[in-house]
Protein backbone atom coordinates (compact mmCIF):
# COMPACT_ATOMS: atom_id res chain seq x y z
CA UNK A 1 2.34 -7.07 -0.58
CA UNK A 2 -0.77 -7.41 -3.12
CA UNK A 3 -1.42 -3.97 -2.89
CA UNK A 4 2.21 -2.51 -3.47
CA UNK A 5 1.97 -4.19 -6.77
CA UNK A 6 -1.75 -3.73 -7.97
CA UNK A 7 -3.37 -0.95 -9.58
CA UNK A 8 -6.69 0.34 -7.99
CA UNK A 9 -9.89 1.06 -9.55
CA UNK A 10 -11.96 3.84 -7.71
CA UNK A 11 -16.11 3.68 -8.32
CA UNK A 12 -18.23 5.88 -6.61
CA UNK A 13 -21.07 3.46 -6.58
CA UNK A 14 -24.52 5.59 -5.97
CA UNK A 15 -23.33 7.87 -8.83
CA UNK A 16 -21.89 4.95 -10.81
CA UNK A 17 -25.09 2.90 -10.65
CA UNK A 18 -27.17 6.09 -11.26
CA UNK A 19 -28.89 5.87 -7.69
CA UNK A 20 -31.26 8.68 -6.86
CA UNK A 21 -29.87 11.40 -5.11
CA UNK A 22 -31.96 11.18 -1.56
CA UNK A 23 -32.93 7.83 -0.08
CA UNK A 24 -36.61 7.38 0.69
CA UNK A 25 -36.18 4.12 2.37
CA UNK A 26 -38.73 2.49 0.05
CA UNK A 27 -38.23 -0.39 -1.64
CA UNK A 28 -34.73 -1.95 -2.85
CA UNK A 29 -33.35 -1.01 -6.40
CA UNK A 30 -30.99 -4.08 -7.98
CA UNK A 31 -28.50 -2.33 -9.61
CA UNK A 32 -24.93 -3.69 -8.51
CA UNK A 33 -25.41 -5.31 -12.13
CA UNK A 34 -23.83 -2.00 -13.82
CA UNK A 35 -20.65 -2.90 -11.72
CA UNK A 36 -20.55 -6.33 -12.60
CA UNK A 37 -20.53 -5.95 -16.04
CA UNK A 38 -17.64 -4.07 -15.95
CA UNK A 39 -15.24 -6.35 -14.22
CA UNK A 40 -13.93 -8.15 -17.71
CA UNK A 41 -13.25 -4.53 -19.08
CA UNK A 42 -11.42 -3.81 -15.18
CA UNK A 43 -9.61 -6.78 -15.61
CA UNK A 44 -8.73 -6.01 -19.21
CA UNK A 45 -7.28 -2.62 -17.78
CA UNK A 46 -5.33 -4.34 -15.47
CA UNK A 47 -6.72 -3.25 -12.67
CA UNK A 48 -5.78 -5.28 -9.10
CA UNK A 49 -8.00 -3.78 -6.40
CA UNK A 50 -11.45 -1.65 -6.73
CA UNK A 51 -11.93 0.50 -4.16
CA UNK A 52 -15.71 1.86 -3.45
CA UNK A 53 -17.00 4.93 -2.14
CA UNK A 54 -19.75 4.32 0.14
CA UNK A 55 -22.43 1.94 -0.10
CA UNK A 56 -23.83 1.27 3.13
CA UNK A 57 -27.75 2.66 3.66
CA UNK A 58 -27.18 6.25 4.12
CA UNK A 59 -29.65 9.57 3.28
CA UNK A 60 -28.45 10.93 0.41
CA UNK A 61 -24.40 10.64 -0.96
CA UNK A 62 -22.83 8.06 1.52
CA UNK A 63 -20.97 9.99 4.12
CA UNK A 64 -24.25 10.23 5.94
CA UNK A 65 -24.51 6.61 6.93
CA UNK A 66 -27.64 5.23 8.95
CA UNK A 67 -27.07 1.64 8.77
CA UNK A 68 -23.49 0.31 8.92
CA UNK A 69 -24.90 -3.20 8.36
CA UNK A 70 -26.85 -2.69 5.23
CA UNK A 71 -26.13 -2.17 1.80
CA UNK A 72 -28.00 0.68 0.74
CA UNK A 73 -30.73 -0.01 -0.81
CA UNK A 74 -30.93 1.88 -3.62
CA UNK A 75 -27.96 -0.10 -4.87
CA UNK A 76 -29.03 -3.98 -3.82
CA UNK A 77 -28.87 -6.30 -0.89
CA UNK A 78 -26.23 -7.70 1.25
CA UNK A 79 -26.47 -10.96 -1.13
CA UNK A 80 -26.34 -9.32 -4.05
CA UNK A 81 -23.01 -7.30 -3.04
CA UNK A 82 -21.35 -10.37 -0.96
CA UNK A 83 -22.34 -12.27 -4.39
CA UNK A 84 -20.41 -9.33 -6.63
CA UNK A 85 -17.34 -9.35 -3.98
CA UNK A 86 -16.75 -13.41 -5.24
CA UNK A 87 -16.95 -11.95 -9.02
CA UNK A 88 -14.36 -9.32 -8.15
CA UNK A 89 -11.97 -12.35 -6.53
CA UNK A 90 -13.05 -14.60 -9.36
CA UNK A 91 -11.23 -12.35 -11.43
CA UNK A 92 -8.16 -11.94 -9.72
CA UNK A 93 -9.62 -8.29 -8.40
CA UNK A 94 -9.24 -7.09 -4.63
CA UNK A 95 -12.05 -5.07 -2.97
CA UNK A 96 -11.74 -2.28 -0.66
CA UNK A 97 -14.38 -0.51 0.93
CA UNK A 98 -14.61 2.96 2.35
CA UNK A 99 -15.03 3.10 6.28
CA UNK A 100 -16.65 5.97 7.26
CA UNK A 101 -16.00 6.12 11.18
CA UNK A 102 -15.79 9.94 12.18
CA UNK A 103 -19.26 11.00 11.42
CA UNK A 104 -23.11 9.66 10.96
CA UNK A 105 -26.24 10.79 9.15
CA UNK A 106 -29.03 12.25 11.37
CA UNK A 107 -31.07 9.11 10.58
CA UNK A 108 -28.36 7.13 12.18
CA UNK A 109 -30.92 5.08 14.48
CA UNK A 110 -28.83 5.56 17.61
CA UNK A 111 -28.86 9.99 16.85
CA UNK A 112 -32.49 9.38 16.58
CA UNK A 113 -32.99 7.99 19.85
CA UNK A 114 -31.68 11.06 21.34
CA UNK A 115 -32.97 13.46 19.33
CA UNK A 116 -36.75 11.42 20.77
CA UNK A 117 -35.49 11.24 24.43
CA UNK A 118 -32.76 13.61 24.83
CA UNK A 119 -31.05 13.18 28.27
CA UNK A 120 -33.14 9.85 28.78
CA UNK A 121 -31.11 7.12 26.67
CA UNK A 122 -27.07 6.54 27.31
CA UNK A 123 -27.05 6.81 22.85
CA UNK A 124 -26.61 10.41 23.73
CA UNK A 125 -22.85 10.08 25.29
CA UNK A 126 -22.20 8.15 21.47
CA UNK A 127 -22.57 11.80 19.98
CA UNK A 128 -20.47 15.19 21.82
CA UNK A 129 -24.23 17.00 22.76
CA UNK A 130 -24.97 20.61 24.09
CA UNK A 131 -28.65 20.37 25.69
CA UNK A 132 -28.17 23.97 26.64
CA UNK A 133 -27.44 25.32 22.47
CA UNK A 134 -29.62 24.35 19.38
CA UNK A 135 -28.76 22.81 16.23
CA UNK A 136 -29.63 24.76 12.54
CA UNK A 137 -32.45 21.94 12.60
CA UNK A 138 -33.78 23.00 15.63
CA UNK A 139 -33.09 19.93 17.76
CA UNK A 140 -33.54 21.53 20.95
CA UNK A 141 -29.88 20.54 21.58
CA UNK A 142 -26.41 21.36 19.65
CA UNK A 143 -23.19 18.54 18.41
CA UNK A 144 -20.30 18.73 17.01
CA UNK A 145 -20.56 17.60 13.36
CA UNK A 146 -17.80 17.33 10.49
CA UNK A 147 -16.04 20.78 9.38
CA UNK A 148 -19.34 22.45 9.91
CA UNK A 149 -22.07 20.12 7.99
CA UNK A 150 -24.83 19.65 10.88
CA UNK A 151 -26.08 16.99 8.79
CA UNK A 152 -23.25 14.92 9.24
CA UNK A 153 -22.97 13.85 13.33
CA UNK A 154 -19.55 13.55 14.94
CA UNK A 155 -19.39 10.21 16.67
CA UNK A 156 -17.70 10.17 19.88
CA UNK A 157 -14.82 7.72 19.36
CA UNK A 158 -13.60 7.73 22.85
CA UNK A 159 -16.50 6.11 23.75
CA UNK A 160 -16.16 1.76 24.03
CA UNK A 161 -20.22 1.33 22.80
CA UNK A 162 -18.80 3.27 19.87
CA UNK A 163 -15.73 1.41 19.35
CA UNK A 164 -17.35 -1.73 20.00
CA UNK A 165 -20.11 -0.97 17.08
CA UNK A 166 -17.45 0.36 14.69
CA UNK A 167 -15.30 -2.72 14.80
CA UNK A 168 -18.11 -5.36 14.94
CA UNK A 169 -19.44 -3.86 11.70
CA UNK A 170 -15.84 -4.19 10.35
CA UNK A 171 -15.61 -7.76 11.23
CA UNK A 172 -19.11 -8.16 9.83
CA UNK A 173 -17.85 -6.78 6.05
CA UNK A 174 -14.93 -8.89 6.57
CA UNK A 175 -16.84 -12.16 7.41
CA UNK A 176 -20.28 -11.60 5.31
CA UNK A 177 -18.27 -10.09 2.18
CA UNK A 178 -14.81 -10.89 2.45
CA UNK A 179 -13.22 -7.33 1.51
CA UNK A 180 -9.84 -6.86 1.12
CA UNK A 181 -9.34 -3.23 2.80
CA UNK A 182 -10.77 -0.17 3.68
CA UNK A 183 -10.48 3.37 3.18
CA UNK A 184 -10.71 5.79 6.22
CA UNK A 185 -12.20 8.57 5.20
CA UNK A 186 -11.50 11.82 7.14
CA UNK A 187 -8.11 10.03 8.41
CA UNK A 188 -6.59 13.19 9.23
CA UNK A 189 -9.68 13.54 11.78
CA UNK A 190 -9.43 9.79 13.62
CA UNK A 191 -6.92 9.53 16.28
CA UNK A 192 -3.85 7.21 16.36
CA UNK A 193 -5.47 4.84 19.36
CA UNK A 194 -8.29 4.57 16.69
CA UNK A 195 -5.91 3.22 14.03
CA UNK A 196 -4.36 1.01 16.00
CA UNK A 197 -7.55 -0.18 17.32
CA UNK A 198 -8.48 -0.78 13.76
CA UNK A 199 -5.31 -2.38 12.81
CA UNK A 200 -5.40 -5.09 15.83
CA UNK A 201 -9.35 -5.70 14.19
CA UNK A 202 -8.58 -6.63 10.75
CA UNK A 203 -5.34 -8.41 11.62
CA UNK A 204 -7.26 -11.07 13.83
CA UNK A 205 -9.70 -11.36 10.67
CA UNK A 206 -7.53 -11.24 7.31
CA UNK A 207 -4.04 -11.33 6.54
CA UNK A 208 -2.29 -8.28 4.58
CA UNK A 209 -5.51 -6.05 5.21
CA UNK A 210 -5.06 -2.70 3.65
CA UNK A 211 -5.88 0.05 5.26
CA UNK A 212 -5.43 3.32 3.64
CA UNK A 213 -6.09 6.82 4.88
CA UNK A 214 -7.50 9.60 3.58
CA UNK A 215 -5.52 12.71 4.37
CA UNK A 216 -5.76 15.86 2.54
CA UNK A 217 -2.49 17.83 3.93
CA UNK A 218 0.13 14.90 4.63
CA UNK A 219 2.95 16.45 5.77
CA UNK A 220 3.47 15.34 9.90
CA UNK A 221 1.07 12.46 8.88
CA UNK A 222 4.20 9.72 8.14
CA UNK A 223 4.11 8.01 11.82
CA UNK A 224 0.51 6.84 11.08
CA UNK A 225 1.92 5.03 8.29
CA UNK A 226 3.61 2.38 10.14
CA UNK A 227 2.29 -1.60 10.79
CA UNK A 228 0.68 -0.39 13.83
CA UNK A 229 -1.46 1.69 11.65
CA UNK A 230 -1.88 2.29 8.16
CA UNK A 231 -0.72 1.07 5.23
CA UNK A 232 -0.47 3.80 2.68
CA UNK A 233 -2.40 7.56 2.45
CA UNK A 234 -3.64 9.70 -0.18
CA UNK A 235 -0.86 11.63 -1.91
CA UNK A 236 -3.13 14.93 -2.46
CA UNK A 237 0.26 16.69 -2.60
CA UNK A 238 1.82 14.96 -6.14
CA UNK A 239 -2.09 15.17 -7.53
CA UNK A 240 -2.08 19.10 -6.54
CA UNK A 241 1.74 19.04 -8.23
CA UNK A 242 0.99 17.00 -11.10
CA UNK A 243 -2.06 19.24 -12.71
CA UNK A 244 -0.51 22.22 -11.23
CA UNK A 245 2.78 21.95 -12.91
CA UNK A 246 1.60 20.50 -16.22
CA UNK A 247 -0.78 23.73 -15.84
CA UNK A 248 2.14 26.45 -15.63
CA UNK A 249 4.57 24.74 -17.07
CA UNK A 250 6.70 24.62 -14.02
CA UNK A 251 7.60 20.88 -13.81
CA UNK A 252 10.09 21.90 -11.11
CA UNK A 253 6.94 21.83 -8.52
CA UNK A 254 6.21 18.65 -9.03
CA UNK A 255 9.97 17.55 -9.10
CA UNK A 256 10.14 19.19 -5.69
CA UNK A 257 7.52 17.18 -4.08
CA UNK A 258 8.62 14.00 -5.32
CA UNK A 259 12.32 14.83 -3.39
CA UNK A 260 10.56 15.91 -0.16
CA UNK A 261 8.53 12.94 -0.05
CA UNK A 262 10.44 10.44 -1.62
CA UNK A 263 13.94 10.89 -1.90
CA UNK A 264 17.01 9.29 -0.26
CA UNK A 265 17.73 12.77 1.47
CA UNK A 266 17.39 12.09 5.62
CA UNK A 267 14.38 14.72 5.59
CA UNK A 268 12.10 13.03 3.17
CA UNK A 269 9.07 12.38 4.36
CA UNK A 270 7.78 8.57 2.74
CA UNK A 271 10.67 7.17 1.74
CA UNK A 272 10.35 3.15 1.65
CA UNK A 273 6.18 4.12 2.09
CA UNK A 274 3.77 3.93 -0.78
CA UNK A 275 1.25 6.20 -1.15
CA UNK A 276 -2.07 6.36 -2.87
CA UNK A 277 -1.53 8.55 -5.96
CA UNK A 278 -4.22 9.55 -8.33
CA UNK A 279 -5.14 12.52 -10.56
CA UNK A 280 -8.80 13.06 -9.67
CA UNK A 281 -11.06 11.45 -7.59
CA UNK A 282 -15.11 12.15 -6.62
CA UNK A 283 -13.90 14.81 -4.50
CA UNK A 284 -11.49 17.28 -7.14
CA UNK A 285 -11.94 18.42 -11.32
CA UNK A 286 -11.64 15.36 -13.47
CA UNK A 287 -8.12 15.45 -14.90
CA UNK A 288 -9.49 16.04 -18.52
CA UNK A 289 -11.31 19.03 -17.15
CA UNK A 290 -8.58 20.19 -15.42
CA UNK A 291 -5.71 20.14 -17.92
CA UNK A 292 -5.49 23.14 -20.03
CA UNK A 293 -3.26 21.35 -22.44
CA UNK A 294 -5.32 18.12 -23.33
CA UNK A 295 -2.32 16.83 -24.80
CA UNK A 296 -0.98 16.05 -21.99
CA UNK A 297 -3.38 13.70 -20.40
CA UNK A 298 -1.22 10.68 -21.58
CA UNK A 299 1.93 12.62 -19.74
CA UNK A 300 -0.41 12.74 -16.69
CA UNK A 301 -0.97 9.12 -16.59
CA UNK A 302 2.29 7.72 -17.35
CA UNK A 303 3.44 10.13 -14.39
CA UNK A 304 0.66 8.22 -12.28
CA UNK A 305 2.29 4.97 -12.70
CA UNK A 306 5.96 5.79 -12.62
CA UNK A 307 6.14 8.06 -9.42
CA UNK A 308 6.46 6.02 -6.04
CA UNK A 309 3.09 4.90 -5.16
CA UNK A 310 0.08 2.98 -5.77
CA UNK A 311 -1.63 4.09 -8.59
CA UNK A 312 -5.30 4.20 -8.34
CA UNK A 313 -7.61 5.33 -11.46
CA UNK A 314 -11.48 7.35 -10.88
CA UNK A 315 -13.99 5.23 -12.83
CA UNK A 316 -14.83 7.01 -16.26
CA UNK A 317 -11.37 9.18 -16.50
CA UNK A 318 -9.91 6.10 -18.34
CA UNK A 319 -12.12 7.44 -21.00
CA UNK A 320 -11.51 11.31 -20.56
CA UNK A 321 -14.79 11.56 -18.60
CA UNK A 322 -15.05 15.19 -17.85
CA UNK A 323 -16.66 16.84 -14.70
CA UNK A 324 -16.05 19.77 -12.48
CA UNK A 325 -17.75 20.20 -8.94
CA UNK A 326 -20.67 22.30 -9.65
CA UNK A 327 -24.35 20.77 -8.89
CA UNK A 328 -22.99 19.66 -5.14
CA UNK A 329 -20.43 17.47 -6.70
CA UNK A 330 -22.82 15.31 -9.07
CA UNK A 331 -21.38 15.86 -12.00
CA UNK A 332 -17.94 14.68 -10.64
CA UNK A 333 -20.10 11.48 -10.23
CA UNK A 334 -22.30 10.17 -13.55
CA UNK A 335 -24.00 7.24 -13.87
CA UNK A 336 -21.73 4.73 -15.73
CA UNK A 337 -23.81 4.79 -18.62
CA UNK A 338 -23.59 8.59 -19.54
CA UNK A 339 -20.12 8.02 -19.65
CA UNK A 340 -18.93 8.05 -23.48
CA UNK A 341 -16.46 4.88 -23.95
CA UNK A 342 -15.34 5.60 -27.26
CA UNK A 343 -14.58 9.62 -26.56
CA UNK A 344 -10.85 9.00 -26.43
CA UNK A 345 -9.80 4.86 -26.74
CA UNK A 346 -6.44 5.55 -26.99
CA UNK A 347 -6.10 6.67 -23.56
CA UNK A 348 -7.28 3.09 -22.14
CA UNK A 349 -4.96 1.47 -24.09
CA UNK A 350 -2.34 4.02 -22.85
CA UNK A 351 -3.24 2.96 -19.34
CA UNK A 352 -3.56 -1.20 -19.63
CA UNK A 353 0.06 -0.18 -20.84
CA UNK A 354 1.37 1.49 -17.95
CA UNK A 355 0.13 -0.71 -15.73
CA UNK A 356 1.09 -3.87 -17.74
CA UNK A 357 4.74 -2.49 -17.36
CA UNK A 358 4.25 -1.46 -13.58
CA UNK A 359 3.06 -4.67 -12.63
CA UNK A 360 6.26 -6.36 -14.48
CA UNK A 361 8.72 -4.01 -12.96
CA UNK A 362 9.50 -4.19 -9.45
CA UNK A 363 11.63 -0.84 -9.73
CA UNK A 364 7.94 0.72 -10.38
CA UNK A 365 6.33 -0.86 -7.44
CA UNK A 366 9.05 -0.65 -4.67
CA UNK A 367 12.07 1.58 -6.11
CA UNK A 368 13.30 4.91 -4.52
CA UNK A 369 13.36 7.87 -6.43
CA UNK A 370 16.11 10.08 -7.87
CA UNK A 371 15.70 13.35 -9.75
CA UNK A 372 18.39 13.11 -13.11
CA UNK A 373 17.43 16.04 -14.70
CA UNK A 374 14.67 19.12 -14.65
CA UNK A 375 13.64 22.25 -16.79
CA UNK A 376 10.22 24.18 -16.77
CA UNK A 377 8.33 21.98 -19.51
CA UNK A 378 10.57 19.06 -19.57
CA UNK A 379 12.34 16.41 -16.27
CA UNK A 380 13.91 13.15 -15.59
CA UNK A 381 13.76 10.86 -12.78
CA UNK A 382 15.24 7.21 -11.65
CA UNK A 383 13.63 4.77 -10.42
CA UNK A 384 15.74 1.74 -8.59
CA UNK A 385 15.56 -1.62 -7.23
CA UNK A 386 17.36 -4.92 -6.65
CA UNK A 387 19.25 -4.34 -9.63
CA UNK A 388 16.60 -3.11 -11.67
CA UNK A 389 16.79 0.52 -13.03
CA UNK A 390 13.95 2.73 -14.28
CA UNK A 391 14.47 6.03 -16.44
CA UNK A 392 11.21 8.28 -16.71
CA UNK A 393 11.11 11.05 -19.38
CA UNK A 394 8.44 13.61 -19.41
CA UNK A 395 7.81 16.40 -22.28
CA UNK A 396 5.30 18.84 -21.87
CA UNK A 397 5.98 21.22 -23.89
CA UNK A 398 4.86 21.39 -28.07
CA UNK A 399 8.28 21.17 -28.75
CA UNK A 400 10.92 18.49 -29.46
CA UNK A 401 13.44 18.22 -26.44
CA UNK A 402 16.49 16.22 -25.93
CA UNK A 403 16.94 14.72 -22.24
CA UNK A 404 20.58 13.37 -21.05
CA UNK A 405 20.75 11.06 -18.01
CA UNK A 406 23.89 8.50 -18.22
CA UNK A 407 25.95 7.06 -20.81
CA UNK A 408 24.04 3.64 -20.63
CA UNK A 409 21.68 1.88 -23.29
CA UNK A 410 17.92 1.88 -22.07
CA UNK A 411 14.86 -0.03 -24.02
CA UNK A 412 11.59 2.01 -23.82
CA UNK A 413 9.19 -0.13 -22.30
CA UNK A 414 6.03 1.67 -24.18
CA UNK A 415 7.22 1.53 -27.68
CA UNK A 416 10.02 -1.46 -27.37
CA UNK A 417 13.03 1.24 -28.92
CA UNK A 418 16.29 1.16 -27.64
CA UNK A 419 18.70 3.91 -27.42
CA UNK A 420 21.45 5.53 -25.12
CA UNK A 421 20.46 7.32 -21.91
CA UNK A 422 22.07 10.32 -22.64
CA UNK A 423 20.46 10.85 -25.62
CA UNK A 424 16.84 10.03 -24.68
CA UNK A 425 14.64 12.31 -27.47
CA UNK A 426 11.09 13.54 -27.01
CA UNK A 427 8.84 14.48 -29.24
CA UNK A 428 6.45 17.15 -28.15
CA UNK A 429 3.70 16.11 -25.60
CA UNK A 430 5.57 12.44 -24.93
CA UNK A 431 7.22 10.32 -22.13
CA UNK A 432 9.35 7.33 -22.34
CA UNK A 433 10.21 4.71 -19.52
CA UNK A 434 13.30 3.58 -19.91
CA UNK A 435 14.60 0.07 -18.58
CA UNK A 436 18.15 0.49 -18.14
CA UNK A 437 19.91 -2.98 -20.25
């Protein structure tokens, strides 16, 4: 499907457009402009699908929503996004959105109602409500909230007002904006009647709807990635792997995770899925900050694109945008225009690349995965498909190495040389993908 094949843009968009940190429900700001501009560079990239953090009207970063029917409106208007949705599909760009469904701000209007009339309005069986405890905000009542954040409510999903709101907003986005997908945040919190639920929603509105999950610790999370359900997760475990090897030069961790999860062995966990893969995101170290070898950024990124997945870049680290999650987060999130463009221009070009060659290699988008060969600073893998065979060679260390696979000539799809498999040589900090002829 579209999304197998695409390569996914991620924009925080009230850090992106430089919104103000707290909402104070005044007047509307236009600035969905700043992402507009940017789709001829996107498309330029080779980017397939963008995929935005929240932007419904919320109280401060997103994940405390208020209105699920609003833009927020320190970014623009309903119009102004439905009209930036047609650029995106002008330009041959999908658009997912991020569905927030476990949890509410406190100014969600229903959670207001109660916290006014306690047991007097039927809003307060939306919400899981103590009227014999008290909140930190001294409510007069207590409720369950997300991993301990009182200002983020716990909606009670069982409940069929609940539902019924949740999926009529969905099938509002869908009909007033057109998006292609959305992102469940706190998947690993929404039970497997919800997806469903979900999935049976966007199929009566929009064929090949993706629906990805966010799940931090995916090991006994491969039923939910079914057609019932979900399309695809996050793959936190190959981002932890990635940095983490490349970090102690132990590329036998990250070889490790791509045979659990993707093998042909019986006991691997996503083989035939896709996952979302990424190296950062709004949530973890940008990868520039996180490397201690910059070198090996363009290693990180080929890695990104060859492993079995869906590749999805964080806007700014195309650039080497650096950021680490002091000040609450914000600086994992700068405005687009305190991002410096010209700081390292190689590694765009290294990326439209990779995902030029993805995008023309259906080994890349659907193939299995084989290890061929694996040291500490240096490994190997296959990738395989209809006839189509992929060799990926990885060097991290600062010295020349020397990988052998098969006795079989292979062009290198990033520099266009041709050589024998088994003889595949690396300069220091360097990776080759390898189409076998």
């Amino acid at each position: 499907m579209w999304f197998d094949e695409s390569t996914f843009y991620q924009i925080y968009p009230l850090g992106f457009c430089g919104a103000e940190r707290e909402n104070d429900f005044g007047e509307v700001r236009h600035r969905l402009g700043k992402i507009e501009a940017e789709i001829p560079r996107l498309k330029e990239l080779g980017v397939g699908a963008v995929l935005f953090n929240p932007l419904f009207e919320s109280e401060r970063h997103g994940y405390d929503t208020v209105d699920f029917y609003h833009v927020d409106r320190r970014l623009g208007t309903n119009e102004e996004f439905a009209a930036l949705v047609e650029k995106f599909h002008a330009a041959g760009i999908r658009v997912v959105l991020d569905g927030v469904f476990n949890h509410v701000g406190r100014a969600f209007g229903p959670f207001r109602e109660v916290r006014k009339l306690r047991e007097g309005t039927d809003y307060r069986f939306w919400f899981q409500i103590n009227f014999w405890g008290d909140s930190r905000y001294h409510d007069g009542f207590d409720y369950e909230n997300w991993e301990g954040h009182p200002e983020l409510v716990k909606l009670r999903l069982d409940n069929a007002d609940v539902q019924k709101y949740l999926m009529d907003a969905v099938r509002f986005w869908i009909r007033e904006f057109h998006i292609d997908g959305l992102r469940l945040d706190v998947c690993y919190l929404l039970p497997p009647w919800f997806m469903e639920l979900l999935r049976r929603t966007v199929n009566e509105e929009k064929d090949e709807f993706f629906l990805v999950g966010e799940v931090i610790h995916c090991g006994n999370f491969q039923k939910n990635v079914c057609p019932e359900r979900l399309n695809s997760i996050t793959n936190y475990e190959c981002f932890k792997g990635m940095v983490s090897s490349f970090n102690s030069d132990n590329l036998f961790e990250i070889e490790s995770s791509l045979t659990r999860l993707f093998s042909s062995q019986p006991w691997a966990l996503y083989t035939g899925k896709r996952m979302l893969n990424f190296v950062d995101n709004h949530d973890v170290v940008r990868a520039f900050t996180a490397l201690k070898e910059k070198r090996n950024l363009y290693n990180l990124y080929t890695l990104l694109f060859t492993i079995p997945g869906i590749p999805c870049i964080y806007y700014g680290s195309e650039f080497g945008q650096e950021g680490d999650k002091s000040d609450l987060d914000y600086k994992l999130r700068p405005c687009i225009d305190e991002v410096n463009k010209s700081a390292h221009p190689e590694l765009a070009a290294h990326i439209r690349k990779l995902a030029q060659i993805r995008r023309g290699s259906a080994a890349l988008c659907y193939g299995g995965y084989a290890k061929a060969t694996v040291m500490n600073r240096n490994f190997s893998f296959v990738r395989e498909y209809e006839g189509e065979k992929i060799v990926v060679a990885v060097n991290i260390a600062d010295s020349d190495c020397t990988v052998r696979v098969e006795e079989a000539e292979g062009t290198d799809l990033l520099t266009g040389q041709v050589r024998n498999l088994n003889d595949i040589y690396l300069p220091p900090f360097s990776a080759s993908i390898y189409r076998r002829n």
